[in-house]
N, C-alpha and C. Protein backbone atom coordinates (compact mmCIF):
# COMPACT_ATOMS: atom_id res chain seq x y z
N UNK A 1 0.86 -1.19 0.00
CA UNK A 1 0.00 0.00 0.00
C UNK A 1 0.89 1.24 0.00
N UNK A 2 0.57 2.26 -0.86
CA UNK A 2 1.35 3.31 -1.11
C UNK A 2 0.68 4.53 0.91
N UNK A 3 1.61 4.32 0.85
CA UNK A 3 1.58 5.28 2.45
C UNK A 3 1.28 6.72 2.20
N UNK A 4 1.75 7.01 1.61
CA UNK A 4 1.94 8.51 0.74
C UNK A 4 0.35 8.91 0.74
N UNK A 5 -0.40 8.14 -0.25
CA UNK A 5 -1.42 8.40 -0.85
C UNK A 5 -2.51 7.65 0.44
N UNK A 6 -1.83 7.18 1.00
CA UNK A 6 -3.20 6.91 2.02
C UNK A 6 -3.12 8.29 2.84
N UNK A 7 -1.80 8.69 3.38
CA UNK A 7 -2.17 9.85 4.26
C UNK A 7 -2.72 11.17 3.20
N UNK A 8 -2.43 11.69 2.10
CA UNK A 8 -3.01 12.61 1.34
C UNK A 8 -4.45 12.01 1.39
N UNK A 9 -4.96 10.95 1.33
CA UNK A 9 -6.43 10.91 1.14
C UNK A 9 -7.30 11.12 2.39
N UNK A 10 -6.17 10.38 3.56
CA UNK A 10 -7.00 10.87 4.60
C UNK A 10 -7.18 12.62 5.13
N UNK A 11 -5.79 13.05 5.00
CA UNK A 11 -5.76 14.38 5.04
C UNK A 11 -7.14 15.13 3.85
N UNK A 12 -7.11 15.08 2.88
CA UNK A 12 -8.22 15.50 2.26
C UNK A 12 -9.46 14.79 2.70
N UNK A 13 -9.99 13.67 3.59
CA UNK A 13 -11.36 13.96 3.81
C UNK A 13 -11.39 14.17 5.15
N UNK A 14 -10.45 14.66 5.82
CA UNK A 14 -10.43 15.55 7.39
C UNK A 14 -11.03 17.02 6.87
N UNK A 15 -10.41 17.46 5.65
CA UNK A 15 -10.84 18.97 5.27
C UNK A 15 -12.37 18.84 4.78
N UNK A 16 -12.73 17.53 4.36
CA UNK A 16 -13.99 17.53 3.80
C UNK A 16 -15.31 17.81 4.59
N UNK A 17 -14.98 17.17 5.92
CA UNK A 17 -15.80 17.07 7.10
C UNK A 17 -16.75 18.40 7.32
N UNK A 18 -15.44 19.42 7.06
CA UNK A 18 -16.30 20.95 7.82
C UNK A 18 -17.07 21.52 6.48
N UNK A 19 -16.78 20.63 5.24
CA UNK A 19 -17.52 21.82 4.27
C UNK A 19 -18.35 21.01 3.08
N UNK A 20 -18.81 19.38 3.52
CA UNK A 20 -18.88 18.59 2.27
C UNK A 20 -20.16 17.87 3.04
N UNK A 21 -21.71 17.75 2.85
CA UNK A 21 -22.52 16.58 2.96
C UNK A 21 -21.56 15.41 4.07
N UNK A 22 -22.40 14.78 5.13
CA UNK A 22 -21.91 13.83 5.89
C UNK A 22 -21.77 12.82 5.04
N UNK A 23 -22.73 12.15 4.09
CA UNK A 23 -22.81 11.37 3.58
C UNK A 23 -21.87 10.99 2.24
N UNK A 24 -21.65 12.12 1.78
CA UNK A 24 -20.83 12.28 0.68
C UNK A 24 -19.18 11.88 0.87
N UNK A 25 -18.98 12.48 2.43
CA UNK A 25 -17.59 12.66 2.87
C UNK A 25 -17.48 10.47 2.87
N UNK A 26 -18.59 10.17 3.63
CA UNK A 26 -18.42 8.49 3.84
C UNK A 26 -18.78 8.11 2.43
N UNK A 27 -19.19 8.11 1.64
CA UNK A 27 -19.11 7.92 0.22
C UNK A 27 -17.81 7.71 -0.51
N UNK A 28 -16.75 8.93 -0.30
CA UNK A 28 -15.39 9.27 -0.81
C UNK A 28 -14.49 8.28 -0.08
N UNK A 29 -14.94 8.27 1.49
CA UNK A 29 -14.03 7.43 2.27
C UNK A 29 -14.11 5.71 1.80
N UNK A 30 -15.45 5.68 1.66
CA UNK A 30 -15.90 3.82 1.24
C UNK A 30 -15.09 3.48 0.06
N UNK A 31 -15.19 4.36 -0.59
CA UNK A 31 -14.51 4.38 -2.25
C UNK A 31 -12.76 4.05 -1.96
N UNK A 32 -12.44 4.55 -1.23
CA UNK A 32 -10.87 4.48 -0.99
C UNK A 32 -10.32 3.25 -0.21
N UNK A 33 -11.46 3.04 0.57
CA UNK A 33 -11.57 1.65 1.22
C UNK A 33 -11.17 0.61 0.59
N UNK A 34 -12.84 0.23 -0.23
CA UNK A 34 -12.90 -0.48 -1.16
C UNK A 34 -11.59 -0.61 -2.21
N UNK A 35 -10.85 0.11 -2.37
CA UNK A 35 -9.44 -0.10 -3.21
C UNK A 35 -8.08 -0.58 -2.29
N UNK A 36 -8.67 -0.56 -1.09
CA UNK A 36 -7.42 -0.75 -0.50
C UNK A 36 -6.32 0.35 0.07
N UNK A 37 -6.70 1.52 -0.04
CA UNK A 37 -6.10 2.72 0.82
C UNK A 37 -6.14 2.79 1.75
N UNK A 38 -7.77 2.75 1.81
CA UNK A 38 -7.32 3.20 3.52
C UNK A 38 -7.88 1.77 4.37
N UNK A 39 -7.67 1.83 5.93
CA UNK A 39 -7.86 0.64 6.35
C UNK A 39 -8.87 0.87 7.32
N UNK A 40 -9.71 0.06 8.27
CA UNK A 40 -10.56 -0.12 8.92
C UNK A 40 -10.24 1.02 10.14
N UNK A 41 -9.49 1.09 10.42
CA UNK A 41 -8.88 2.22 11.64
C UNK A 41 -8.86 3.51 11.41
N UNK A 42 -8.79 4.10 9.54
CA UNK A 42 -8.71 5.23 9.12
C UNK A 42 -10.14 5.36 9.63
N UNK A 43 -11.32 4.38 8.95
CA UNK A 43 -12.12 4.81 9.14
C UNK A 43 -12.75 4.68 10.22
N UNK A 44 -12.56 4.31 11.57
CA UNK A 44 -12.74 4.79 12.45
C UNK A 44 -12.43 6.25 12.97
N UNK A 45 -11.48 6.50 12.20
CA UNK A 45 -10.98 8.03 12.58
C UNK A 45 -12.29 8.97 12.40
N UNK A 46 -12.46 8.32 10.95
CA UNK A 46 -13.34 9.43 10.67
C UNK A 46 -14.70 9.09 10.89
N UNK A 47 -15.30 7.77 11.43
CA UNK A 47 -16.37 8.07 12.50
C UNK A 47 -16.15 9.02 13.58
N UNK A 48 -15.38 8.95 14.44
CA UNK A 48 -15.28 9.72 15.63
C UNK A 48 -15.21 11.06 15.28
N UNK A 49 -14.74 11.41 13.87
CA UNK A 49 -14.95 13.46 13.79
C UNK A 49 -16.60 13.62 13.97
N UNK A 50 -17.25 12.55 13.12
CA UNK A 50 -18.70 12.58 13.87
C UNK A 50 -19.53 12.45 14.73
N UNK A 51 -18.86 11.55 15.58
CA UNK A 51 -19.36 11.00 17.03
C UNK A 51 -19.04 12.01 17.70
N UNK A 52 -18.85 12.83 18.05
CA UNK A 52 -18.45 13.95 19.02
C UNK A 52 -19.56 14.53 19.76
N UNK A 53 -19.56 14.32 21.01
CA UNK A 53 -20.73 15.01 21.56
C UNK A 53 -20.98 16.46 21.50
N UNK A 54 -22.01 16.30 21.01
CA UNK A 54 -22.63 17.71 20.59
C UNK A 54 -23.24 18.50 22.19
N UNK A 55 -22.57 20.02 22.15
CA UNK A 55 -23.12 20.49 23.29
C UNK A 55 -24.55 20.96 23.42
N UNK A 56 -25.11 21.20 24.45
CA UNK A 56 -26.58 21.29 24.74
C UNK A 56 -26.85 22.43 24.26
N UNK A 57 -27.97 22.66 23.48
CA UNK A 57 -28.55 24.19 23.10
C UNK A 57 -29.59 24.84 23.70
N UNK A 58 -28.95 26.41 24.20
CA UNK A 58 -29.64 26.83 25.22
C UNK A 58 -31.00 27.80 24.67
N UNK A 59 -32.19 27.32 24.48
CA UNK A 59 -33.02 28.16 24.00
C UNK A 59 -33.11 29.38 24.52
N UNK A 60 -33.34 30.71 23.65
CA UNK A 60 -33.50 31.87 24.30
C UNK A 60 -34.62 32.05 25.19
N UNK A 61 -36.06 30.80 24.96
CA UNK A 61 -37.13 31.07 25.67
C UNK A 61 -37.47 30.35 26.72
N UNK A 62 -36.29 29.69 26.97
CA UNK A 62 -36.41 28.78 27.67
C UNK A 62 -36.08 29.81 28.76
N UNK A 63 -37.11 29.28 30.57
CA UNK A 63 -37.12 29.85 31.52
C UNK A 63 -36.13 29.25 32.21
N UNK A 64 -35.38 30.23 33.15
CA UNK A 64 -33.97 29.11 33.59
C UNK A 64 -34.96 29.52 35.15
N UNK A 65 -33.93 29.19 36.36
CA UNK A 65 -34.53 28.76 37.66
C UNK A 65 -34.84 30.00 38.55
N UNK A 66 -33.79 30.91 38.32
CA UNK A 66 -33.77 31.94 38.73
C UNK A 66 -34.45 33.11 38.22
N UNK A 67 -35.54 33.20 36.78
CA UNK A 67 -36.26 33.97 36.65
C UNK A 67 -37.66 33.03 37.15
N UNK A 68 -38.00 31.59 37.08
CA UNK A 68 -39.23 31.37 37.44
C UNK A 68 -39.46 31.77 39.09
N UNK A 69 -38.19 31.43 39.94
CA UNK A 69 -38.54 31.79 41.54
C UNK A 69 -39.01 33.26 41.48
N UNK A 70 -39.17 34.25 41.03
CA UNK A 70 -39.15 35.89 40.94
C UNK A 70 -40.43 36.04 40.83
N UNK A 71 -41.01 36.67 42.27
CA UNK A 71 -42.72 36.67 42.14
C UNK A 71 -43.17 37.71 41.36
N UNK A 72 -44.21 37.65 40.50
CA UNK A 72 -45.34 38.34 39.60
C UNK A 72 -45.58 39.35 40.28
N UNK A 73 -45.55 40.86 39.74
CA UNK A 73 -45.97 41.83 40.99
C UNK A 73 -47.18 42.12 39.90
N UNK A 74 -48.69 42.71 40.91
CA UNK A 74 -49.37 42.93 39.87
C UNK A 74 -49.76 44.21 39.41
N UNK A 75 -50.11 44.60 38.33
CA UNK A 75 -50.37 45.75 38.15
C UNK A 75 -51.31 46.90 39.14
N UNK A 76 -50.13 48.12 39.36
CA UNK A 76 -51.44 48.98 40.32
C UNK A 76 -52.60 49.59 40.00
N UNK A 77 -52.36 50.20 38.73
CA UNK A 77 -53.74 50.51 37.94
C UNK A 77 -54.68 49.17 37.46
N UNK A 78 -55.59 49.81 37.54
CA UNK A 78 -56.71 48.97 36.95
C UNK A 78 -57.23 49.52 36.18
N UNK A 79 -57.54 48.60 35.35
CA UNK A 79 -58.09 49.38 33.65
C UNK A 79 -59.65 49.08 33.96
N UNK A 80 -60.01 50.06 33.61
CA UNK A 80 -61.70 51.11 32.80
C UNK A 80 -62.48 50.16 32.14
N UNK A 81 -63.33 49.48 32.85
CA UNK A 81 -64.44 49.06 31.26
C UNK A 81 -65.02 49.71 30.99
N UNK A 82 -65.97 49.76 29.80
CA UNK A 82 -66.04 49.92 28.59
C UNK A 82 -67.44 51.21 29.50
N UNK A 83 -67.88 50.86 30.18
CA UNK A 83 -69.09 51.72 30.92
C UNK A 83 -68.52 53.11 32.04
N UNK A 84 -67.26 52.74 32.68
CA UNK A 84 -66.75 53.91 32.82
C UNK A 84 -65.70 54.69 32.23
N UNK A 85 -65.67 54.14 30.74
CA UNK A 85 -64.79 55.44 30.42
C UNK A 85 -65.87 56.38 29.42
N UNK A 86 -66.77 56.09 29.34
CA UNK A 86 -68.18 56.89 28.38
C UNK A 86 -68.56 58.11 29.50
């Protein structure tokens, strides 16, 4: 196996990762496989750029703990129906 060309191929689908379809990138990788480049361990490599735990996303509307404890004050005015403001 040419060494050379296995690390250029892996090096080119490390760059692929951030800018190429997930599927496409394992497409390119199977293909290189299948010929004998790269080996079962490359492609573990490049499962794990995917496996990466993804961090938690903090919704903006989401209520955190310290605004729900914060009591409701209620309004001091009271609004007018419709019979006393005529």
């Amino acid at each position: 196996m040419n060494e050379f060309l296995r690390q250029f191929v892996k090096k080119t689908i490390f760059k692929m990762i951030d800018n190429v379809p997930e599927w496409q990138v394992r497409e390119y990788a199977l293909g290189w496989y299948a010929k004998g480049i790269l080996t079962e361990e490359d492609l573990e490599e490049i499962e794990e750029k995917y496996n990466k735990p993804e961090e938690p996303v903090v919704e903006e509307n989401e209520i955190t703990e310290e605004v729900a404890e914060e009591p409701i004050e209620e309004a001091s005015e009271e609004i007018p129906n419709e019979s006393e403001v005529e």
